[in-house]
Protein backbone atom coordinates (compact mmCIF):
# COMPACT_ATOMS: atom_id res chain seq x y z
CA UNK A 1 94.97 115.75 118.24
CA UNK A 2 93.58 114.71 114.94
CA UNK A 3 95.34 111.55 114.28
CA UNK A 4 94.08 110.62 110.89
CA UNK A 5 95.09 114.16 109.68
CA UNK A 6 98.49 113.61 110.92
CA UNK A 7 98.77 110.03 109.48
CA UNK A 8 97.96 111.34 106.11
CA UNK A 9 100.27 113.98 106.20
CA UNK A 10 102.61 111.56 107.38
CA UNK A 11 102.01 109.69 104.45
CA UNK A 12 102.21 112.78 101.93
CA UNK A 13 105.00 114.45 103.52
CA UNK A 14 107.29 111.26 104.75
CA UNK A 15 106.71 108.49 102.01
CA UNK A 16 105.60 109.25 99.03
CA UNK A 17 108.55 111.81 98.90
CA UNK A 18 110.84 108.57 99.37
CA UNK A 19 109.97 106.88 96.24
CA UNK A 20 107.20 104.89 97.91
CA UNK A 21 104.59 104.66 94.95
CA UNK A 22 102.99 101.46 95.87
CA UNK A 23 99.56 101.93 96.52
CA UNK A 24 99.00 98.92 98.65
CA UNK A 25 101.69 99.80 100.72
CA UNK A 26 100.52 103.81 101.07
CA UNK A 27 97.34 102.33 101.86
CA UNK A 28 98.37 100.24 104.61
CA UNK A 29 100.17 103.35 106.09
CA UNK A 30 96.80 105.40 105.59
CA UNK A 31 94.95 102.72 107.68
CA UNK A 32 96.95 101.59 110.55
CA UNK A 33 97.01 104.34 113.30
CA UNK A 34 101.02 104.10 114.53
CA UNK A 35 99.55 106.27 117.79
CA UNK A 36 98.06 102.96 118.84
CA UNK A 37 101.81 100.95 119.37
CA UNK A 38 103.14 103.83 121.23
CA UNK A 39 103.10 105.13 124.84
CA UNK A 40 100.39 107.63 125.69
CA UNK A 41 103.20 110.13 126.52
CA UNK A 42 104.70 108.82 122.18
CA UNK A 43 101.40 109.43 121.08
CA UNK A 44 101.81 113.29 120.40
CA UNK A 45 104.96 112.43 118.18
CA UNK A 46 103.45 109.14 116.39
CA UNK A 47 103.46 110.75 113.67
CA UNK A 48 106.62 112.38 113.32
CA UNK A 49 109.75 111.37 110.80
CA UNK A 50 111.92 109.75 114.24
CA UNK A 51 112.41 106.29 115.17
CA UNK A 52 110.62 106.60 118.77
CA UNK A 53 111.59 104.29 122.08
CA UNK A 54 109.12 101.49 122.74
CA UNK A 55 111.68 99.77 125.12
CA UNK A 56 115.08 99.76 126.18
CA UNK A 57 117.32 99.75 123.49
CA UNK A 58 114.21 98.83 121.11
CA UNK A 59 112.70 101.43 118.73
CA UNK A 60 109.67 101.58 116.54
CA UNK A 61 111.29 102.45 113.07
CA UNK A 62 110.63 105.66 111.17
CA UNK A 63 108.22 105.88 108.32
CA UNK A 64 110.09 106.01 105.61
CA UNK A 65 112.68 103.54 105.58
CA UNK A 66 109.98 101.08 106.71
CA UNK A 67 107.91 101.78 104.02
CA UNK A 68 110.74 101.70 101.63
CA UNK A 69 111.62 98.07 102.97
CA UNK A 70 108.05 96.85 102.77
CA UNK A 71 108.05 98.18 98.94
CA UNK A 72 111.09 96.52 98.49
CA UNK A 73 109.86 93.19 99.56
CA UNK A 74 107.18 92.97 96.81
CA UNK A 75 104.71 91.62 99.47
CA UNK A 76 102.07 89.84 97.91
CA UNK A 77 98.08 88.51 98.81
CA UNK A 78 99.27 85.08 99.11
CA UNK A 79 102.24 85.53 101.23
CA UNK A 80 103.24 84.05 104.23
CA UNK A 81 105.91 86.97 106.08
CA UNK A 82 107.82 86.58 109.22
CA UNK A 83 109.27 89.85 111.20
CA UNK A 84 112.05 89.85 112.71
CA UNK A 85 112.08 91.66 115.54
CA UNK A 86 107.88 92.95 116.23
CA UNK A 87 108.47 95.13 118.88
CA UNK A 88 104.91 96.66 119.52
CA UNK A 89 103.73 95.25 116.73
CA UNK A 90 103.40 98.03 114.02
CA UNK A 91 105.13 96.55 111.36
CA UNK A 92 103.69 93.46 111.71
CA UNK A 93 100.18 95.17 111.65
CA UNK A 94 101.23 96.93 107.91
CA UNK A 95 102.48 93.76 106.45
CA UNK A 96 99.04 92.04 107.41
CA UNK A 97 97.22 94.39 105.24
CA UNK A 98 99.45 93.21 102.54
CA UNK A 99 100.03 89.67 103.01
CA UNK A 100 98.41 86.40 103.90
CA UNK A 101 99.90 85.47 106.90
CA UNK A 102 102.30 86.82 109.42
CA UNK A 103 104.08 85.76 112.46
CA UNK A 104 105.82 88.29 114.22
CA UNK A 105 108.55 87.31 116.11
CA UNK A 106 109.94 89.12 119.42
CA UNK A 107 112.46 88.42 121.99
CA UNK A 108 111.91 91.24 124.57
CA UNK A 109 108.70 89.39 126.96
CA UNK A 110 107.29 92.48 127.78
CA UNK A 111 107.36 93.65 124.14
CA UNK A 112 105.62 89.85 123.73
CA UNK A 113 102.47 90.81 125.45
CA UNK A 114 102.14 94.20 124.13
CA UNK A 115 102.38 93.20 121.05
CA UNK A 116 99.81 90.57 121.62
CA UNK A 117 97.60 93.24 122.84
CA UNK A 118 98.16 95.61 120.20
CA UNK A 119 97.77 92.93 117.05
CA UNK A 120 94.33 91.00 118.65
CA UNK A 121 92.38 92.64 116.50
CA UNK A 122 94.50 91.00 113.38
CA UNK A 123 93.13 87.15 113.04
CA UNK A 124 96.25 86.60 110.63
CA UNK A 125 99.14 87.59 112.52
CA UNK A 126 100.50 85.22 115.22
CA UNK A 127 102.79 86.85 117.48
CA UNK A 128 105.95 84.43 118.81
CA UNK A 129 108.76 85.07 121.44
CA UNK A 130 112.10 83.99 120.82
CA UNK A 131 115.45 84.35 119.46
CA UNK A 132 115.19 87.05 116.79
CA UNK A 133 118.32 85.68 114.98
CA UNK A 134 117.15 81.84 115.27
CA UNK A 135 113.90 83.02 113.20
CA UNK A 136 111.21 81.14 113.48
CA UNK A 137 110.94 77.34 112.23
CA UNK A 138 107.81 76.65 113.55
CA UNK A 139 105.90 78.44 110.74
CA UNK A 140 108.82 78.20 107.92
CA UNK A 141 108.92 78.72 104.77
CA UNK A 142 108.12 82.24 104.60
CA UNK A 143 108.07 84.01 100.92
CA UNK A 144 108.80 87.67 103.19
CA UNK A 145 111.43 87.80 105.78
CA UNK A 146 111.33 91.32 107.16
CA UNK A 147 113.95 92.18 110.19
CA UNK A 148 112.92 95.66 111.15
CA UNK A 149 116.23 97.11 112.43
CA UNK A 150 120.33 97.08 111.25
CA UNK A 151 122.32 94.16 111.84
CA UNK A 152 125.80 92.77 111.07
CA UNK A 153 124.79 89.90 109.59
CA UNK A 154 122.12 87.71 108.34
CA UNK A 155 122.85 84.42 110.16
CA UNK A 156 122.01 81.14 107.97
CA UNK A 157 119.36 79.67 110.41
CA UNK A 158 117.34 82.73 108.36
CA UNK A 159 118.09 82.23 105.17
CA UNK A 160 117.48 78.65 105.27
CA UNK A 161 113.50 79.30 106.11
CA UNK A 162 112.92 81.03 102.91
CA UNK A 163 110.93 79.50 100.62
CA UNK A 164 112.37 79.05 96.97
CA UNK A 165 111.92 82.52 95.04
CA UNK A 166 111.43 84.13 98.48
CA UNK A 167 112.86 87.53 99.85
CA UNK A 168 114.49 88.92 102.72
CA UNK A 169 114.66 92.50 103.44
CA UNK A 170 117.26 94.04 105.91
CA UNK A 171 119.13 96.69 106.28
CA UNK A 172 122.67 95.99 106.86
CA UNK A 173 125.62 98.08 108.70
CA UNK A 174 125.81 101.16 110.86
CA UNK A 175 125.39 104.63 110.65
CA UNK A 176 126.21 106.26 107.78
CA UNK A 177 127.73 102.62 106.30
CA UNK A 178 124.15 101.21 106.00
CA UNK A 179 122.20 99.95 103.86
CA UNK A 180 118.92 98.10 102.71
CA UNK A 181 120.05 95.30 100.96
CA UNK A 182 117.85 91.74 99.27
CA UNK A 183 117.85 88.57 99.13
CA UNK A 184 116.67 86.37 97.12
CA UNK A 185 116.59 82.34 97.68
CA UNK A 186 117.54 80.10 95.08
CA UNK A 187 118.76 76.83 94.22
CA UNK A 188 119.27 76.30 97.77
CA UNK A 189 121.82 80.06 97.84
CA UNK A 190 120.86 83.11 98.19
CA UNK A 191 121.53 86.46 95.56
CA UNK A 192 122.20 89.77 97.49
CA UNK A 193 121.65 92.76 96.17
CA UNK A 194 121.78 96.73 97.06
CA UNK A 195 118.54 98.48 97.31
CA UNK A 196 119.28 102.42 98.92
CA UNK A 197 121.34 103.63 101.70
CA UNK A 198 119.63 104.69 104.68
CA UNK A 199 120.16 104.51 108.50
CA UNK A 200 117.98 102.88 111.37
CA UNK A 201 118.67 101.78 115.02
CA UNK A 202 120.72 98.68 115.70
CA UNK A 203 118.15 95.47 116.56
CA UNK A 204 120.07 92.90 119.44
CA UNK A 205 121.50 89.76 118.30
CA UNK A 206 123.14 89.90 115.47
CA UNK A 207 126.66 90.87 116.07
CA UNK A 208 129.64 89.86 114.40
CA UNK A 209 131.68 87.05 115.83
CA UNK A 210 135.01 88.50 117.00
CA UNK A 211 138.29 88.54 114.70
CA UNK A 212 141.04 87.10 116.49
CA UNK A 213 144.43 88.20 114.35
CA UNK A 214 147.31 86.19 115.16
């Protein structure tokens, strides 16, 4: 299979069709080859518009909405970006085309060392396991959170590693309720504000706390 033909039509045909018009972030697409943080049995449909199984319950994201939340975040030369949630590492290997520094952080340990594998060739991403909703202190503040996946919540302990001015991108809800929503830090607060609706699988640990009504 011809790989780079397929990444550039998935470029053509998935992203730019989306309202991606960034050129840094087309060109990271262009030059990371997705086929490489998939199974060899994924590899045939790397290229395809689905969110494809990397784990159990864990998902490499489709395309477009990652794209469209890497545009969003206005990643910049000088930036220093955590991910929330790495997974195989794809994401993380697109941001460091765009930014400074990244640390990608993952909670699954076998998703740890193949993302480890997959990013070695990437001197400015460091790859961390732990608690995907804890973030990461150790490397804090970031300009860029990214968490690739939908969640219930942001949880403070992420919002407080932002620097001043700096950005998190998530999409928030389920299903057809969802949406890509960011934030902005300021004055110690963050702003919150809706960026497109679009749907992508649930990432573990950030559940709402049950309601008891009384």
């Amino acid at each position: 299979m011809d790989y780079t033909a397929q990444r550039n039509k998935m470029v053509d045909n998935q992203i730019r069709t989306t309202d991606v018009t960034s050129h840094s972030v087309l060109n990271a697409f262009l030059s990371v080859p997705r086929e490489s943080f998939v199974a060899d049995r994924l590899k045939p449909l790397a290229y395809s518009d689905n969110d494809l199984e990397i784990a159990p319950g864990r998902y490499l994201m489709e395309p477009s909405p990652l794209a469209k939340l890497i545009q969003l975040a206005g990643i910049r030369k000088t930036d220093n970006v955590l991910e929330i949630g790495a997974g195989s590492g794809y994401g993380s290997a697109l941001l460091a085309e765009l930014a400074g520094s990244v640390v990608a952080l993952e909670s699954d340990a076998a998703l740890v060392e193949v993302a480890k594998a997959n990013l070695a060739g990437c001197p400015n991403v460091a790859v961390v396991a732990g608690t995907l909703s804890a973030g990461h202190a150790g490397k804090a503040p970031y300009d860029v959170i990214l968490v690739s996946g939908s969640v219930d919540q942001v949880p403070d302990s992420l919002f407080s590693q932002l620097k001043e001015g700096g950005r998190l991108v998530v999409v928030i809800g389920q299903g057809l309720s969802s949406s890509a929503r960011i934030f902005v830090r300021e004055q110690g607060t963050q702003s919150e504000r809706f960026a497109f609706n679009t749907s992508v699988r649930k990432l573990p640990g950030f559940d709402k706390a049950a309601e008891f009504i009384f």
